[in-house]
Each structure stands twice: as structure tokens, then as C-alpha cells.
PDB file of N, CA and C in Angstrom:
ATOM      1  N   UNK A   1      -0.047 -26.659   2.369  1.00  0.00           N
ATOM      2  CA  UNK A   1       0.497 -26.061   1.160  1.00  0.00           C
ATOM      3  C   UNK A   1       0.085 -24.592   1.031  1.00  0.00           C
ATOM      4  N   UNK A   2      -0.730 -24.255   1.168  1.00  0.00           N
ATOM      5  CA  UNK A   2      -2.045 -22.864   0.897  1.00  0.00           C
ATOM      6  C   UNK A   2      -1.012 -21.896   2.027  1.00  0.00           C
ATOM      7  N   UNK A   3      -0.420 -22.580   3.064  1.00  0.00           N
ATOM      8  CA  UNK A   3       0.440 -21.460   4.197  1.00  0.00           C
ATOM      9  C   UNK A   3       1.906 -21.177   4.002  1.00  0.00           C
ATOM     10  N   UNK A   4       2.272 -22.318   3.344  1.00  0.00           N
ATOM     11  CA  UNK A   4       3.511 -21.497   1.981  1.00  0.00           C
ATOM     12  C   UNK A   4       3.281 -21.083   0.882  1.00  0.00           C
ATOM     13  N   UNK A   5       2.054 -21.215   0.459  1.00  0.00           N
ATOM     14  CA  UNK A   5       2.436 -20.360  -1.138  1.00  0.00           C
ATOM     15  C   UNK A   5       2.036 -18.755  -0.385  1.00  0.00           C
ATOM     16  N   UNK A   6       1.291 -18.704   0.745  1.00  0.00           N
ATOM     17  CA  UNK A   6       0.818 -17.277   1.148  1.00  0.00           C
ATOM     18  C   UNK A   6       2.070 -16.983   1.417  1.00  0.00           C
ATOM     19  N   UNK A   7       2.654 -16.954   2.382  1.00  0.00           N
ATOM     20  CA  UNK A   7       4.326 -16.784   2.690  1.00  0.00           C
ATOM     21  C   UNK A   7       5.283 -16.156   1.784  1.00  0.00           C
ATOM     22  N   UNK A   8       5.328 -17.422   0.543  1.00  0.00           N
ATOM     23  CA  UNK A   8       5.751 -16.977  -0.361  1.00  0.00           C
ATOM     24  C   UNK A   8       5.278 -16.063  -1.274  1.00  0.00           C
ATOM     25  N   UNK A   9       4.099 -15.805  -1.338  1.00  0.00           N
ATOM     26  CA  UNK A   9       3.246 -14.298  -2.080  1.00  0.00           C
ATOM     27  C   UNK A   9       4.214 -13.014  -0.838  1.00  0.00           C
ATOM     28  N   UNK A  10       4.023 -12.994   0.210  1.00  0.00           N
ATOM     29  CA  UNK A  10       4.428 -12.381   1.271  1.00  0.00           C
ATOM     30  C   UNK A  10       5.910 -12.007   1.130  1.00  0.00           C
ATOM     31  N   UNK A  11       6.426 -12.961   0.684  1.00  0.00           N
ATOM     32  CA  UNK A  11       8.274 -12.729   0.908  1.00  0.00           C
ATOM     33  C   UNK A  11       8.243 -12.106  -0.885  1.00  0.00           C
ATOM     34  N   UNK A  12       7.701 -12.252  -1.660  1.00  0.00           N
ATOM     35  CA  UNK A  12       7.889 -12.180  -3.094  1.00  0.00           C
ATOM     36  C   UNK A  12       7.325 -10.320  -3.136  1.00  0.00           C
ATOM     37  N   UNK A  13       6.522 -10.127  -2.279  1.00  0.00           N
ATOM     38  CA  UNK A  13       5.958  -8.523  -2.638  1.00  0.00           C
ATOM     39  C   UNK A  13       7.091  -7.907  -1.646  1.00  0.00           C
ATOM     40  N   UNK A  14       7.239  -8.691  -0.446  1.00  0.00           N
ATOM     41  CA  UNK A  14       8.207  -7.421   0.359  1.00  0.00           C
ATOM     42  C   UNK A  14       9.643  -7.243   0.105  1.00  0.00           C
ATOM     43  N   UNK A  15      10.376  -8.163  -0.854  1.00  0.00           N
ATOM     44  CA  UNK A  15      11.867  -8.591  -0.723  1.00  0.00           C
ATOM     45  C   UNK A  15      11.968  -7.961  -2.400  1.00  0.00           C
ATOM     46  N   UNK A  16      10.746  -8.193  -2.994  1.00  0.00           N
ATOM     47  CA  UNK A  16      11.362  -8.110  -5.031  1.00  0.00           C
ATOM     48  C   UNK A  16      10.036  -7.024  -5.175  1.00  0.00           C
ATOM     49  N   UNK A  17       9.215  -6.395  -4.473  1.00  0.00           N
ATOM     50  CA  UNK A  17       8.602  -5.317  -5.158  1.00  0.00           C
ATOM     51  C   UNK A  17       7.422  -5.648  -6.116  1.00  0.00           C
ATOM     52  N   UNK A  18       7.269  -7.361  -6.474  1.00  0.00           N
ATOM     53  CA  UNK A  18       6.424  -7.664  -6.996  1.00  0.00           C
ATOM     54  C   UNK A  18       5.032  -7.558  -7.676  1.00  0.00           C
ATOM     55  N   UNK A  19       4.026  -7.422  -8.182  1.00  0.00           N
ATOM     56  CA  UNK A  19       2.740  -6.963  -8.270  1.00  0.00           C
ATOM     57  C   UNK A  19       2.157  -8.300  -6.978  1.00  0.00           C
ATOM     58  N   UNK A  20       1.061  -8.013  -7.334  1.00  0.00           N
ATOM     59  CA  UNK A  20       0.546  -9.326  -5.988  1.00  0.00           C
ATOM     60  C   UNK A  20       0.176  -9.970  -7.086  1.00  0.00           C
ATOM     61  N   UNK A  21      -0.650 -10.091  -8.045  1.00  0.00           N
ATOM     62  CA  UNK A  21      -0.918 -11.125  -9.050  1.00  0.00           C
ATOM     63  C   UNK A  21       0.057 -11.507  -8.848  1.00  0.00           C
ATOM     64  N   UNK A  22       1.248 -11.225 -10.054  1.00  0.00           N
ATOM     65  CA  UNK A  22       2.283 -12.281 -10.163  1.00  0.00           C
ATOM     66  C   UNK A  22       3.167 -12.612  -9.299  1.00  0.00           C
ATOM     67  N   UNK A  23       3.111 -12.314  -7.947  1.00  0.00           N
ATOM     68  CA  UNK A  23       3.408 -13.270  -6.767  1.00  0.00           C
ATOM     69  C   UNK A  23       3.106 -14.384  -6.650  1.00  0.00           C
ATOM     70  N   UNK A  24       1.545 -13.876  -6.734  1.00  0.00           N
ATOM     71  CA  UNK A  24       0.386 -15.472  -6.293  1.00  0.00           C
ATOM     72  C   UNK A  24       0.860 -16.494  -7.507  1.00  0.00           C
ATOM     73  N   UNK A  25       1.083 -15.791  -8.802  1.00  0.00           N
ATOM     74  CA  UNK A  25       1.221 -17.105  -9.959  1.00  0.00           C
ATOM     75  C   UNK A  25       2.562 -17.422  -9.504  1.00  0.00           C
ATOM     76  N   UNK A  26       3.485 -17.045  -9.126  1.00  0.00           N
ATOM     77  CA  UNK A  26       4.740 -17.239  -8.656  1.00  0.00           C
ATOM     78  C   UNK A  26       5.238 -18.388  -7.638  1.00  0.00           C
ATOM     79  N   UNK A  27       4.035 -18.108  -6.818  1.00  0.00           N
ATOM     80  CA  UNK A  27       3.978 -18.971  -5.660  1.00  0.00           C
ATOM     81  C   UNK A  27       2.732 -20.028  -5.767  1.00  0.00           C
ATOM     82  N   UNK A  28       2.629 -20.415  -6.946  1.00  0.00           N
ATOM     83  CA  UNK A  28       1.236 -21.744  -7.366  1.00  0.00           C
ATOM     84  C   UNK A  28       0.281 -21.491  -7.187  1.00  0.00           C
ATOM     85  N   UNK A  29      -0.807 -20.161  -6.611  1.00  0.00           N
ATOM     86  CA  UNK A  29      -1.646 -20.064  -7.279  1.00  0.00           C
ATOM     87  C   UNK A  29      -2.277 -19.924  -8.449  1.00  0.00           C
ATOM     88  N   UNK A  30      -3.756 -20.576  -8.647  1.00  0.00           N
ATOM     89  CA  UNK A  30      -4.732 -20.185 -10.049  1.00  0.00           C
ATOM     90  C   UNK A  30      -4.021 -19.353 -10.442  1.00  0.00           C
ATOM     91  N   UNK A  31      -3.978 -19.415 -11.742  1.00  0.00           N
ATOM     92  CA  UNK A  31      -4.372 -18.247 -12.612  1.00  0.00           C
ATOM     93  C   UNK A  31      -5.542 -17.539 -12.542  1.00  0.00           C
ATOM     94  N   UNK A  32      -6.740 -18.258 -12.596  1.00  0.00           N
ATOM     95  CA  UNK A  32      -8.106 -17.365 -11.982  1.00  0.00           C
ATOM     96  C   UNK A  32      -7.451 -16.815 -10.877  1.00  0.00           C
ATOM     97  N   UNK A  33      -7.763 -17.611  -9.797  1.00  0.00           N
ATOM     98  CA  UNK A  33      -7.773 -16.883  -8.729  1.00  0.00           C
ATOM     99  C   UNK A  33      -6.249 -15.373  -8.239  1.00  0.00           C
ATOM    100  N   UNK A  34      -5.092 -15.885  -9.208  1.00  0.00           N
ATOM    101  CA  UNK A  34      -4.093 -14.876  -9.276  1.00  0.00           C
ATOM    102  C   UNK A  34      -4.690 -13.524  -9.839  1.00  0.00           C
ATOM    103  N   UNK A  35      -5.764 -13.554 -10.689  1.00  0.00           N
ATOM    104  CA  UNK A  35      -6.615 -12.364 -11.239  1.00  0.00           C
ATOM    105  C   UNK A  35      -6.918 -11.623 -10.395  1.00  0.00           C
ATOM    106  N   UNK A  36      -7.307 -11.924  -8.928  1.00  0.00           N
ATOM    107  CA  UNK A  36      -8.261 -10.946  -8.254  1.00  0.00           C
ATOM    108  C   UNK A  36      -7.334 -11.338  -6.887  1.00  0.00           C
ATOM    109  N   UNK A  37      -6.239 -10.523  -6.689  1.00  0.00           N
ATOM    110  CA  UNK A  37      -5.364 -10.339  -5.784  1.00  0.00           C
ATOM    111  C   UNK A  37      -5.994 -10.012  -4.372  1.00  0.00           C
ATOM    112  N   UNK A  38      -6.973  -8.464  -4.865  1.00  0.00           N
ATOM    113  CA  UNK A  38      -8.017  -8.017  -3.958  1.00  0.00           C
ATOM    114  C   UNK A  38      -8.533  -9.378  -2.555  1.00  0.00           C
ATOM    115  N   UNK A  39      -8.889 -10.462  -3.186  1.00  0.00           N
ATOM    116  CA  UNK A  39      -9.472 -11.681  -2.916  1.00  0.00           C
ATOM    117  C   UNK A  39      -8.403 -12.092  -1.895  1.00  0.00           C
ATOM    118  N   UNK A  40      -7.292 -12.286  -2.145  1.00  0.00           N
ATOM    119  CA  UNK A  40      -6.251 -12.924  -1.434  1.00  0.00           C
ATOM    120  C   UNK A  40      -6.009 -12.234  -0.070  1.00  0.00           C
ATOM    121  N   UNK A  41      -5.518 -10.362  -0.602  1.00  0.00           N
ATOM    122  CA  UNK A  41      -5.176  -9.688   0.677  1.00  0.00           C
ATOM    123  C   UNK A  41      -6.281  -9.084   1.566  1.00  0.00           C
ATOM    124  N   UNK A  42      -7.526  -9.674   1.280  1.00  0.00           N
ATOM    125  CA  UNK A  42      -8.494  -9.619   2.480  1.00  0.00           C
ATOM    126  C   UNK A  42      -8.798 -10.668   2.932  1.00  0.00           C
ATOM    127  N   UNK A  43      -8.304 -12.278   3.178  1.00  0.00           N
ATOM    128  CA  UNK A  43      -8.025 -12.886   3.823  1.00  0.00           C
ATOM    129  C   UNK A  43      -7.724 -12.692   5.219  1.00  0.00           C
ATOM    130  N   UNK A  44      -8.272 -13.007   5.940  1.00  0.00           N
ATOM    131  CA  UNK A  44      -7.927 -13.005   7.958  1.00  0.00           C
ATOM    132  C   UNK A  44      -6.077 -13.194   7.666  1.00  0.00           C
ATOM    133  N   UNK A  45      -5.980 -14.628   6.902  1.00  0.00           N
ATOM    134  CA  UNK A  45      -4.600 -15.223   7.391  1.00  0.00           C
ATOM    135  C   UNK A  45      -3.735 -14.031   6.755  1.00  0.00           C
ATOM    136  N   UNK A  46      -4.061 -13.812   5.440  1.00  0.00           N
ATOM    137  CA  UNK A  46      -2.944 -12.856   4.869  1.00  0.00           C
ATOM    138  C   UNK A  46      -3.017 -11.377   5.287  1.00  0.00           C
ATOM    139  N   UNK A  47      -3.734 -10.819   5.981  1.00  0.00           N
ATOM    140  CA  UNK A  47      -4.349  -9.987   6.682  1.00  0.00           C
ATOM    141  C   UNK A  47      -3.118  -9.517   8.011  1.00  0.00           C
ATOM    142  N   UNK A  48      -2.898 -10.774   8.471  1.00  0.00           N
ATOM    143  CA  UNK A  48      -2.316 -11.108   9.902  1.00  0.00           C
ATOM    144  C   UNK A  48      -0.790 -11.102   9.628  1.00  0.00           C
ATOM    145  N   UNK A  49      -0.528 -12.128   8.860  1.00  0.00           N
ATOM    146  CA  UNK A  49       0.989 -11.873   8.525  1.00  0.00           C
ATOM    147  C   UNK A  49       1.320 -10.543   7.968  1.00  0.00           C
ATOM    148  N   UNK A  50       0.149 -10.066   6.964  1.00  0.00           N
ATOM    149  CA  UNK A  50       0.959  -8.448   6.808  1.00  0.00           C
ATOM    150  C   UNK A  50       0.752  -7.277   7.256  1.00  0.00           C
ATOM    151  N   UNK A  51       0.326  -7.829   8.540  1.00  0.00           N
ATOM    152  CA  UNK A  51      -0.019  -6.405   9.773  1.00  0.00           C
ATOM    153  C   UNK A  51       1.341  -6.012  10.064  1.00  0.00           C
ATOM    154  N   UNK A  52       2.260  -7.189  10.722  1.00  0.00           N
ATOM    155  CA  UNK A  52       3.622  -6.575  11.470  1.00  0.00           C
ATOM    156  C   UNK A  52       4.393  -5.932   9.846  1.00  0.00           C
ATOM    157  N   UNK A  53       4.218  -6.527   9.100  1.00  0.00           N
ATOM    158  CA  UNK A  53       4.966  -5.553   7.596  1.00  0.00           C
ATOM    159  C   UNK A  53       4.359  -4.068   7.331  1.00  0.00           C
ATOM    160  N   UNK A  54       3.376  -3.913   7.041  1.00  0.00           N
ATOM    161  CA  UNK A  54       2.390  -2.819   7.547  1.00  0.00           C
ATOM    162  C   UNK A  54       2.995  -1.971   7.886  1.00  0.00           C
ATOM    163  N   UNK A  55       2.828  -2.257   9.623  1.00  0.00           N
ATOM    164  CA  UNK A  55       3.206  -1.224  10.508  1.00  0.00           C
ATOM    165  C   UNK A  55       4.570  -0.944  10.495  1.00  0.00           C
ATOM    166  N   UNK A  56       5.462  -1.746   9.686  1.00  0.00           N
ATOM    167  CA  UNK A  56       6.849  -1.289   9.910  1.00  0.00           C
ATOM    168  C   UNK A  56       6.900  -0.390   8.658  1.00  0.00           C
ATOM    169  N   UNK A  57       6.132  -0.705   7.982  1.00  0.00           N
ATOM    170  CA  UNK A  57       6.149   0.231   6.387  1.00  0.00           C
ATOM    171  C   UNK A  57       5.852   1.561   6.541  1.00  0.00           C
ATOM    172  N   UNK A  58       5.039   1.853   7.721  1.00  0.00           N
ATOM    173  CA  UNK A  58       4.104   3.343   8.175  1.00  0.00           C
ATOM    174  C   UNK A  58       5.267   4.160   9.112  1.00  0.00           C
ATOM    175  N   UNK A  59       6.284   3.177   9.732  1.00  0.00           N
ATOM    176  CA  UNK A  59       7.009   3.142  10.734  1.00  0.00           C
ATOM    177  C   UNK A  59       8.097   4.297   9.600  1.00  0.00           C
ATOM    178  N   UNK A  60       8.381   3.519   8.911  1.00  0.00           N
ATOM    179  CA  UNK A  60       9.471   3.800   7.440  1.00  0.00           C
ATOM    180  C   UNK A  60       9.312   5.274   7.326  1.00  0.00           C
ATOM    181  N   UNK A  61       7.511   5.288   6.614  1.00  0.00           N
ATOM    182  CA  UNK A  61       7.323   6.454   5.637  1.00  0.00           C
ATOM    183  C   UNK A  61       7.443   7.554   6.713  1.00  0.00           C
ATOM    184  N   UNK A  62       6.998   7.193   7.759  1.00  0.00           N
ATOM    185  CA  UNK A  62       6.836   8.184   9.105  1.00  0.00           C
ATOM    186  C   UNK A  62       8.199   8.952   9.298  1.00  0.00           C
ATOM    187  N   UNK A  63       8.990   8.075   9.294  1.00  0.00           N
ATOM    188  CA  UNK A  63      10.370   8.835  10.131  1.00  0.00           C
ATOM    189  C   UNK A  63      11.238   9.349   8.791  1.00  0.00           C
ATOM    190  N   UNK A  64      10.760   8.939   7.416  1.00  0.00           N
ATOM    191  CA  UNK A  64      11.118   9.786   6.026  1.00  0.00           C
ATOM    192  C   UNK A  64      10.637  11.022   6.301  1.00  0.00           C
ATOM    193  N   UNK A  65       9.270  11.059   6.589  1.00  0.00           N
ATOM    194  CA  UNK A  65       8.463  12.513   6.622  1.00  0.00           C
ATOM    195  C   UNK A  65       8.937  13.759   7.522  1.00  0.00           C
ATOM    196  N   UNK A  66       9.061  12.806   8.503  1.00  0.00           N
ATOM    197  CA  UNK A  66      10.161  13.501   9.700  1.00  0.00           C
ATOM    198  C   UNK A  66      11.268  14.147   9.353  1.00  0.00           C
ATOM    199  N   UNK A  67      12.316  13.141   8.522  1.00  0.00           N
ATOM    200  CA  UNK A  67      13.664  13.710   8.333  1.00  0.00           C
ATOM    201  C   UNK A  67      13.289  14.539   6.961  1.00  0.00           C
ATOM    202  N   UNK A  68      12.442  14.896   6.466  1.00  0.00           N
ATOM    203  CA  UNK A  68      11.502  15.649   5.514  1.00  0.00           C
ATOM    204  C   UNK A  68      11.376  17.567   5.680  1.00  0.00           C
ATOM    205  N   UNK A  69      10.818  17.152   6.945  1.00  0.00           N
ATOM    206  CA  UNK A  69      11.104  18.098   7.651  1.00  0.00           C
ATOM    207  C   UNK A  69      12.186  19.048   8.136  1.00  0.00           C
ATOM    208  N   UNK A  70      13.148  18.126   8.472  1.00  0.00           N
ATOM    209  CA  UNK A  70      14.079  18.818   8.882  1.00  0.00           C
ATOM    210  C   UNK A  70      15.075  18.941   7.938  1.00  0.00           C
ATOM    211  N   UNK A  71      14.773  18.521   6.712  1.00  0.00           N
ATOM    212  CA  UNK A  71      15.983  19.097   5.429  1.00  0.00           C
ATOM    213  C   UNK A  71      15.287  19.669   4.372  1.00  0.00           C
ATOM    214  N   UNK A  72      14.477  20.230   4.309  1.00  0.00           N
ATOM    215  CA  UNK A  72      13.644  20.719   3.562  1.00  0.00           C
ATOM    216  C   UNK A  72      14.787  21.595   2.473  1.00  0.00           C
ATOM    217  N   UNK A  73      15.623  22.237   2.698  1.00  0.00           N
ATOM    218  CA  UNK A  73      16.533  23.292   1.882  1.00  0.00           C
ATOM    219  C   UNK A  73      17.461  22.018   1.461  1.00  0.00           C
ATOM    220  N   UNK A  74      17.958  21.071   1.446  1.00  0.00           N
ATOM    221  CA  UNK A  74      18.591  19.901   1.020  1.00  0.00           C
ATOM    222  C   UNK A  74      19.037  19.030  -0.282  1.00  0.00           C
ATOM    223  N   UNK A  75      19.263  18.879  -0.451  1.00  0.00           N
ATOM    224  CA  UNK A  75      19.342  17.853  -1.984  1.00  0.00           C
ATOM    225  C   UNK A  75      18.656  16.372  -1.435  1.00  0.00           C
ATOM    226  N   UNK A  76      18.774  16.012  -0.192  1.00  0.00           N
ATOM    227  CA  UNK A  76      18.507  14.953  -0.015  1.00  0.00           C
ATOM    228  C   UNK A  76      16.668  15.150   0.078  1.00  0.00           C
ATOM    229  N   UNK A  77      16.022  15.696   0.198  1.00  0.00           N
ATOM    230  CA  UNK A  77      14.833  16.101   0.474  1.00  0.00           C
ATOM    231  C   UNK A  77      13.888  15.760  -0.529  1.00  0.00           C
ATOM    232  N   UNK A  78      14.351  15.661  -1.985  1.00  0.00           N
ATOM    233  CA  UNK A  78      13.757  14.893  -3.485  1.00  0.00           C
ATOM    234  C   UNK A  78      14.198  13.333  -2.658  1.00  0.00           C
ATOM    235  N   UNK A  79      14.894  12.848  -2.866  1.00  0.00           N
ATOM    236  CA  UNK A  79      15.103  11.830  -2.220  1.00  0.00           C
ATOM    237  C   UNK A  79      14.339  10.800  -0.894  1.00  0.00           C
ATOM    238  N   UNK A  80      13.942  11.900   0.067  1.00  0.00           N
ATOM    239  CA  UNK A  80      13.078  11.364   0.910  1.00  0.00           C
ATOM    240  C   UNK A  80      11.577  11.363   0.140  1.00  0.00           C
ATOM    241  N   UNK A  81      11.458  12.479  -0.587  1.00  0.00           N
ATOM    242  CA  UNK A  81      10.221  12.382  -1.463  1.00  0.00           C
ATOM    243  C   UNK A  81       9.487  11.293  -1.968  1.00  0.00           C
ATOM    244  N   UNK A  82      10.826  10.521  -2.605  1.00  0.00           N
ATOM    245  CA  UNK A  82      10.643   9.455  -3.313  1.00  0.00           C
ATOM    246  C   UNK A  82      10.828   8.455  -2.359  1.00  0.00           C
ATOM    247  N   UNK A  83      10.761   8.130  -1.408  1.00  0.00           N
ATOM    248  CA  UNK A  83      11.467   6.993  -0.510  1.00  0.00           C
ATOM    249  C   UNK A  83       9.631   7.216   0.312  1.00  0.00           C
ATOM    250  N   UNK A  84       9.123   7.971   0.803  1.00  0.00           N
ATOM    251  CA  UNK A  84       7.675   8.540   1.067  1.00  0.00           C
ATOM    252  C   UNK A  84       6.622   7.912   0.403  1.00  0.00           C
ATOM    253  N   UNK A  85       7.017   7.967  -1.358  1.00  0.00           N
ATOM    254  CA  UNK A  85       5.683   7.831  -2.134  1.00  0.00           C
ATOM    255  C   UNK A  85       5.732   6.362  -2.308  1.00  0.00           C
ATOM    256  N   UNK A  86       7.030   5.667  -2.541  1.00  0.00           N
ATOM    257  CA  UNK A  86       7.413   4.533  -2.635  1.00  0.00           C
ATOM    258  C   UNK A  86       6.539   3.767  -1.609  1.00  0.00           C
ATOM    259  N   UNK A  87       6.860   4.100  -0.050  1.00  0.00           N
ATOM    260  CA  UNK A  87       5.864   3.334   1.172  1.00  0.00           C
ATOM    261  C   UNK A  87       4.716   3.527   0.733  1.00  0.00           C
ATOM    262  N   UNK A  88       4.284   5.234   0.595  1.00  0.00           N
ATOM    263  CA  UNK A  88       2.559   5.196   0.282  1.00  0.00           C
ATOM    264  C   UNK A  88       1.836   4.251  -0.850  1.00  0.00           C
ATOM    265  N   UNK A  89       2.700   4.197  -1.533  1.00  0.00           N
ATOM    266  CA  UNK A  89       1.938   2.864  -2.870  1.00  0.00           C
ATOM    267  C   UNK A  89       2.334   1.599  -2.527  1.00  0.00           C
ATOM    268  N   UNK A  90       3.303   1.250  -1.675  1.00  0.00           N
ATOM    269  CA  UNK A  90       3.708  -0.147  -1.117  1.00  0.00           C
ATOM    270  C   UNK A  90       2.546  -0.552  -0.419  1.00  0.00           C
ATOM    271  N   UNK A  91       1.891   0.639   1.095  1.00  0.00           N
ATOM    272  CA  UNK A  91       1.452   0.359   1.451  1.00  0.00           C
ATOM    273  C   UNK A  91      -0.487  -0.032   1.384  1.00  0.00           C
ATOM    274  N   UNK A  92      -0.640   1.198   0.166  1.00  0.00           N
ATOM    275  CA  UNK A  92      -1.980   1.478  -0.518  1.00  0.00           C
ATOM    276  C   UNK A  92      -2.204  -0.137  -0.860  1.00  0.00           C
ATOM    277  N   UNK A  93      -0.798  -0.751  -1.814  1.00  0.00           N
ATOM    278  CA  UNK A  93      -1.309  -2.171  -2.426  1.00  0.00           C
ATOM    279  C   UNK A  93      -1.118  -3.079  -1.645  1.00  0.00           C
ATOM    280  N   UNK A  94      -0.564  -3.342  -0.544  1.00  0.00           N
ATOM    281  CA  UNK A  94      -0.187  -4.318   0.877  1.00  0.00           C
ATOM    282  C   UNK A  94      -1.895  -4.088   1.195  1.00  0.00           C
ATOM    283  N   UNK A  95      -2.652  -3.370   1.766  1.00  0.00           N
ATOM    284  CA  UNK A  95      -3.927  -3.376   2.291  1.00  0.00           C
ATOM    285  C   UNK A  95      -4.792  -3.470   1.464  1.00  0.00           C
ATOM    286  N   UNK A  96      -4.358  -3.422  -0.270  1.00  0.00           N
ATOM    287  CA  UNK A  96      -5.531  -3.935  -0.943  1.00  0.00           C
ATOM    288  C   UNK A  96      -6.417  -2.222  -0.882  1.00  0.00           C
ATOM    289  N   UNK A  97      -5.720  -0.921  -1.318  1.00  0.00           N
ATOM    290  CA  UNK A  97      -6.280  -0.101  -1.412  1.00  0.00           C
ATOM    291  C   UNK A  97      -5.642   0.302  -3.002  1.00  0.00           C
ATOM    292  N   UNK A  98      -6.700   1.054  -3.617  1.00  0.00           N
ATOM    293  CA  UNK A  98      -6.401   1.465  -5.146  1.00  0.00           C
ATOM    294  C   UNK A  98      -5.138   2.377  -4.638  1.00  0.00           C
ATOM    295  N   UNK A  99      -4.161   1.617  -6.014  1.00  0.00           N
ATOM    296  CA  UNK A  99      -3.068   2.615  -6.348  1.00  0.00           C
ATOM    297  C   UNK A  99      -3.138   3.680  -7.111  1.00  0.00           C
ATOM    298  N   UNK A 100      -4.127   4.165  -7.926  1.00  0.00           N
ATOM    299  CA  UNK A 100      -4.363   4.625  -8.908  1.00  0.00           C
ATOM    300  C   UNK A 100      -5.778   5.168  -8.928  1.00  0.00           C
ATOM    301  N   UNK A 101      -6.153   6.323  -9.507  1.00  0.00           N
ATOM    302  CA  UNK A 101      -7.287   7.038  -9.555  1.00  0.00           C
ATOM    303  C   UNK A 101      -8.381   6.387 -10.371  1.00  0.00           C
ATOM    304  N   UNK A 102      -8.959   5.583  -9.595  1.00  0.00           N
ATOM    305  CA  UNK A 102      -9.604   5.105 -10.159  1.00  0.00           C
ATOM    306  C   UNK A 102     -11.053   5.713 -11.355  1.00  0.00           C
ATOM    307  N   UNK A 103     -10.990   6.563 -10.792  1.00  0.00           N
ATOM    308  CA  UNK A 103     -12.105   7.384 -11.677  1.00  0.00           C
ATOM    309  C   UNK A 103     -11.518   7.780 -13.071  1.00  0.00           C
ATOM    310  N   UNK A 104     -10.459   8.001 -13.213  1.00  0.00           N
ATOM    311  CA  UNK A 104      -9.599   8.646 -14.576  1.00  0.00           C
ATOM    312  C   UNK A 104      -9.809   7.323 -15.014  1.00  0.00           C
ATOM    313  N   UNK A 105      -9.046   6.552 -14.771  1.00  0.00           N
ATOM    314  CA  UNK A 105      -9.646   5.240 -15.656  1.00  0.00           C
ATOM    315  C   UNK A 105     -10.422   4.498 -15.851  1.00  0.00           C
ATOM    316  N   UNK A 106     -12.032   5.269 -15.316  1.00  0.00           N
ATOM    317  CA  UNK A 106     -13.267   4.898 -15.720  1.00  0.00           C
ATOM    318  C   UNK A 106     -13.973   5.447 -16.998  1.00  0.00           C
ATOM    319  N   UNK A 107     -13.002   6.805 -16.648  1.00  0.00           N
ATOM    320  CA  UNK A 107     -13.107   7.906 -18.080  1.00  0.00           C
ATOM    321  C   UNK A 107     -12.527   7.156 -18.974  1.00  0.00           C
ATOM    322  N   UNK A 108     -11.291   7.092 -18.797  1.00  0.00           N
ATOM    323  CA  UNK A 108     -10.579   6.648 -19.953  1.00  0.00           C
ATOM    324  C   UNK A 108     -11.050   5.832 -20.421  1.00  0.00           C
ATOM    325  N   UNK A 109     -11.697   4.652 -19.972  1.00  0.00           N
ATOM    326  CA  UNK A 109     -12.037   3.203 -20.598  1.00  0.00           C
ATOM    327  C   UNK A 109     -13.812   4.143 -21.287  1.00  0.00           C
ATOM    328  N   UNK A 110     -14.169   4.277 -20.485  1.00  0.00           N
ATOM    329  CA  UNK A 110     -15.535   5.143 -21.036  1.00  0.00           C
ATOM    330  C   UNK A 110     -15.174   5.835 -22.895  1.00  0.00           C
ATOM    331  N   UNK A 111     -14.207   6.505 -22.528  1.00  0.00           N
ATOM    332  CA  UNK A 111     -13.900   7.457 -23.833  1.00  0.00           C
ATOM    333  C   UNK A 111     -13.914   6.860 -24.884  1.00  0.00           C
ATOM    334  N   UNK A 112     -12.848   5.327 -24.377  1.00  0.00           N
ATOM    335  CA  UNK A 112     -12.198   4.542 -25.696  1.00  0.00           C
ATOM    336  C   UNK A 112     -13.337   3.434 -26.093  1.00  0.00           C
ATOM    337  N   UNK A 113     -13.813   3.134 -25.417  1.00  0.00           N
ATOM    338  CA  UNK A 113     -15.525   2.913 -25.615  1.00  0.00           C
ATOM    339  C   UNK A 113     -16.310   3.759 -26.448  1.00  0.00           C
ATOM    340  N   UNK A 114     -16.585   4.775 -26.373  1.00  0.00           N
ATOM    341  CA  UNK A 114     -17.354   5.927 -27.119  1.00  0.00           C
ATOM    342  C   UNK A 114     -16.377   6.115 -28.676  1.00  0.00           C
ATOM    343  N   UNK A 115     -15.550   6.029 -28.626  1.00  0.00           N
ATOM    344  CA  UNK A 115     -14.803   6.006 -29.480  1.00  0.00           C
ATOM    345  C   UNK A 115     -14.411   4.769 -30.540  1.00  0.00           C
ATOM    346  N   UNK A 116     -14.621   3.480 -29.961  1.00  0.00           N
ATOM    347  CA  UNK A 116     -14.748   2.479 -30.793  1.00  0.00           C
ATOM    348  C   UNK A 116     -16.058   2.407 -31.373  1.00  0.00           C
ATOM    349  N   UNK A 117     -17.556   2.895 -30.907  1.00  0.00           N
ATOM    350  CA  UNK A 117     -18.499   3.115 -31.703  1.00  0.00           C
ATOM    351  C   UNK A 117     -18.848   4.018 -33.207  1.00  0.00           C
TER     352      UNK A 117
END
């Protein structure tokens, strides 16, 4: 069971854009354990199946950057922009790397803390 609901976490982030939490609740995992996604995509198994996705994702942003290059004066060139940042945060959250600055929202939570006192 545990090698289809991974699958299905797998087909649910690469096909619908999904968060990975609500994949995992999607595909019958905990609710606990849907909390800490982190947990899931450092798994060996889930690790393995989303190496060949991965590398085709780097494959993607790569040959955007490329044709980046060569239209730089373009209209289409905002366009590859966005098709670029899209892989880079696909791929940041596929490996289980922060999407987001994490330090600003240490402040932030810090502030609103200092501020509820």
C-alpha cells in the first residue's frame, strides 16, 4: 500500500502542481505525518522515483535558460522567465529545499510575537 500512496503523492505534485502535504493527505497519508512533507521526500524510496523527474526538471529549466539567451530583445523572454522560476521552485520543493526565505519569516513571526506582548 505505502508504494502507491508514494506514487500517487508523485503523480499528484508532477501532473496538478500540488503542495506535497496535500498530496500525501490526498493519497492516505496521516494527517500527522502529511505535516512534515520534509519527512517523506527524504526517504531513499521517494528519493529514487524523483531523481529521473528531477533531472528532467533541470533538463527543462536548462534549455529555458538557453533559449533565454538567445531572445533576450523578445516578448517571449518574460515568458521563459516565468517558465525558469516555475522549475526553480518545482524543483527547490521536489528535493525538499526551502521555497522561501526563510529568515524573513523568522523575523516576521519574531515581530508578531514582540508585538502580541
Amino acid at each position: 500500500m505505502s508504494n502507491i500512496r508514494r506514487k500517487r503523492v508523485i503523480c499528484k505534485l508532477v501532473e496538478n502542481g500540488r503542495s506535497v502535504s496535500r498530496a500525501m493527505r490526498e493519497s492516505g497519508y496521516s494527517k500527522a505525518y502529511s505535516k512534515h512533507p520534509e519527512k517523506f521526500l527524504k526517504t531513499d524510496k521517494a528519493k529514487k522515483e524523483l531523481k529521473p523527474i528531477l533531472e528532467r526538471l533541470k533538463e527543462e529549466r536548462d534549455a529555458a535558460l538557453e533559449q533565454m539567451r538567445k531572445t533576450r530583445d523578445k516578448a517571449k523572454y518574460n515568458e521563459l522567465s516565468n517558465t525558469t522560476e516555475g522549475f526553480t521552485k518545482l524543483l527547490q520543493l521536489l528535493e525538499g529545499k526551502p521555497t522561501e526565505i526563510q529568515e524573513i519569516k523568522d523575523l516576521s513571526e519574531a515581530i508578531k510575537k514582540l508585538a502580541e506582548k
